[in-house]
Protein backbone atom coordinates (compact mmCIF):
# COMPACT_ATOMS: atom_id res chain seq x y z
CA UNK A 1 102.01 105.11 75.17
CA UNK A 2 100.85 104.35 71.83
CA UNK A 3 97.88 103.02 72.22
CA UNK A 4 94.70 105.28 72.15
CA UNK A 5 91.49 103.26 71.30
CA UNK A 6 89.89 101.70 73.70
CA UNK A 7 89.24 98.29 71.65
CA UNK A 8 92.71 98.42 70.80
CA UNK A 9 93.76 98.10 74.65
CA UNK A 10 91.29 95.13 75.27
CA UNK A 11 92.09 93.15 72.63
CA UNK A 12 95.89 93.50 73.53
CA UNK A 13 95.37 93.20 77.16
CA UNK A 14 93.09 89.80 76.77
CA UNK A 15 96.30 88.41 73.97
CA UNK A 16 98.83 89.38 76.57
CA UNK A 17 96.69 88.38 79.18
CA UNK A 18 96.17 84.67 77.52
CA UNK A 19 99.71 84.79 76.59
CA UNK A 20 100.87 85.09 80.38
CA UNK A 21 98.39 82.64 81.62
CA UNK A 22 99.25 80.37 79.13
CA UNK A 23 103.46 80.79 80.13
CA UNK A 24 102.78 80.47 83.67
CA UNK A 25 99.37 78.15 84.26
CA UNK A 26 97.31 80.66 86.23
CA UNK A 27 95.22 83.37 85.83
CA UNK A 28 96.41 86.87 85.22
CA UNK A 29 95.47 90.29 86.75
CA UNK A 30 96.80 93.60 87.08
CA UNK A 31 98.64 92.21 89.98
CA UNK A 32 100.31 89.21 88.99
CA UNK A 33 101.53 91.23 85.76
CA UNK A 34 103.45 94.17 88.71
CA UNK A 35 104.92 90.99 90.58
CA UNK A 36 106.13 88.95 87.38
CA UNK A 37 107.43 92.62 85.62
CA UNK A 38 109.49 93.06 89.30
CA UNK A 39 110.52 90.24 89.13
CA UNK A 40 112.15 90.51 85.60
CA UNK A 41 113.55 93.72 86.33
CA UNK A 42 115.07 92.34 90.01
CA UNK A 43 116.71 90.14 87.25
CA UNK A 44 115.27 87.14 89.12
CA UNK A 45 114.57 84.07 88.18
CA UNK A 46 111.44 83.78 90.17
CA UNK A 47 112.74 80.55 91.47
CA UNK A 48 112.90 81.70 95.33
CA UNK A 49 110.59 82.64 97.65
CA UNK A 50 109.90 86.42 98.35
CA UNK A 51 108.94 87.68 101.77
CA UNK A 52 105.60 89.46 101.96
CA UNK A 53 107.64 92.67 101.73
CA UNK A 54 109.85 91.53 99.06
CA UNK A 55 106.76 90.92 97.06
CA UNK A 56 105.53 94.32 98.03
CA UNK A 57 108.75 95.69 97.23
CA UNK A 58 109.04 94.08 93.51
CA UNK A 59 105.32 95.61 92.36
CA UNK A 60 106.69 98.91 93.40
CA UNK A 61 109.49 98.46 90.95
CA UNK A 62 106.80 97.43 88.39
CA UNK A 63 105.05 100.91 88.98
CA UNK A 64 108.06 102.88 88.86
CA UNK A 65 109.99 100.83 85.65
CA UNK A 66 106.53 101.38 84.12
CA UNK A 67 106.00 104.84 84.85
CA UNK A 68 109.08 105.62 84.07
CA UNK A 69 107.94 104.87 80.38
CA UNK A 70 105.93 107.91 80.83
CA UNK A 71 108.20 109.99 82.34
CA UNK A 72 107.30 110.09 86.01
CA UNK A 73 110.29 108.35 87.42
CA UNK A 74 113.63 107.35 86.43
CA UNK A 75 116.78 104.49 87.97
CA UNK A 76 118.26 106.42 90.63
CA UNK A 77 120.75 103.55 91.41
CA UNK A 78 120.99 99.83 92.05
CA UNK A 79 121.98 99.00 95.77
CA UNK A 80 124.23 96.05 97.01
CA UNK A 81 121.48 93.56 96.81
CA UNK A 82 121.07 94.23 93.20
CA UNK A 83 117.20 96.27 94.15
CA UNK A 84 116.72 98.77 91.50
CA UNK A 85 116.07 102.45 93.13
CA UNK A 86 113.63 105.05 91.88
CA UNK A 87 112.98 108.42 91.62
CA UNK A 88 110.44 110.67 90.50
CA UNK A 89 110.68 113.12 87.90
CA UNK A 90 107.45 114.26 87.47
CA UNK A 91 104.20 113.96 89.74
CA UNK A 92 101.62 111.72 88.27
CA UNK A 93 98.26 113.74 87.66
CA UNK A 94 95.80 112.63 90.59
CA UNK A 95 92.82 110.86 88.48
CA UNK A 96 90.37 108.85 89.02
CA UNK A 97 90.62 104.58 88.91
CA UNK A 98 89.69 103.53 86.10
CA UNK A 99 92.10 106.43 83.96
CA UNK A 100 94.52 105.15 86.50
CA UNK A 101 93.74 101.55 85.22
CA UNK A 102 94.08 102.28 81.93
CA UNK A 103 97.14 104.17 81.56
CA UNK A 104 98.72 100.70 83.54
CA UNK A 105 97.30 98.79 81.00
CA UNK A 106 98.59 101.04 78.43
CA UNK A 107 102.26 101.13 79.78
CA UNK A 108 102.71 97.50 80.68
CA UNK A 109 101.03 96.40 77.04
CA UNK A 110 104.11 98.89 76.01
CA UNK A 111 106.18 97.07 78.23
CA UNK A 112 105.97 93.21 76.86
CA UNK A 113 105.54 95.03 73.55
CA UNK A 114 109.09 96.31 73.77
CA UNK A 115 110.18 92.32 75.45
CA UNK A 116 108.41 90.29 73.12
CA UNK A 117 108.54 92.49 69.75
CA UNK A 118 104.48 91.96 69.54
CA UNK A 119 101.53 90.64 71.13
């Protein structure tokens, strides 16, 4: 979590934001970014259909990779089907939306950061 100014954040989020859209022809929110981060840590392709629940299921491993960043949760195990477990470490400080927003943005900025090398 390097990233403290606010401008900073936005001008990141929109590159990364226009980067993704750009990759994948559609438009990017905070939601697409948790499915497309599950999916890349599922170590899928993307090239199959997910059940509602699978799709559920691969934005929760979005939260937890990326909060695990901060230090809230870390890889219990893998199972047979290759789904990443996780557990917390730490509880994550009840706060309102938008600091809840931000710290997201923060941490998966951090995350393609880390992928890419830049933004």
């Amino acid at each position: 979590m390097k990233l403290e100014n606010e401008s900073e954040i936005k001008e990141k989020w929109s590159r990364l934001s226009d980067k993704l859209e750009a990759m994948f022809d559609m438009d990017i929110n905070m939601e697409s970014v948790l499915f497309l981060i599950g999916i890349r840590e599922l170590g899928s392709n993307g090239q199959r259909d997910f059940s509602k629940e699978e799709k559920t299921d691969l934005m929760h491993i979005a939260m937890c990779r990326l909060l695990s960043q901060a230090g809230f949760y870390r890889l219990s195990h893998t199972d047979q089907d290759g789904w990443p477990h996780w557990e917390m470490v730490e509880p994550i400080p009840l706060s309102d939306v938008s600091t809840q927003t931000r710290l997201m943005k923060i941490l998966i900025i951090d995350y393609f950061t880390e992928v890419w090398g830049e933004l």
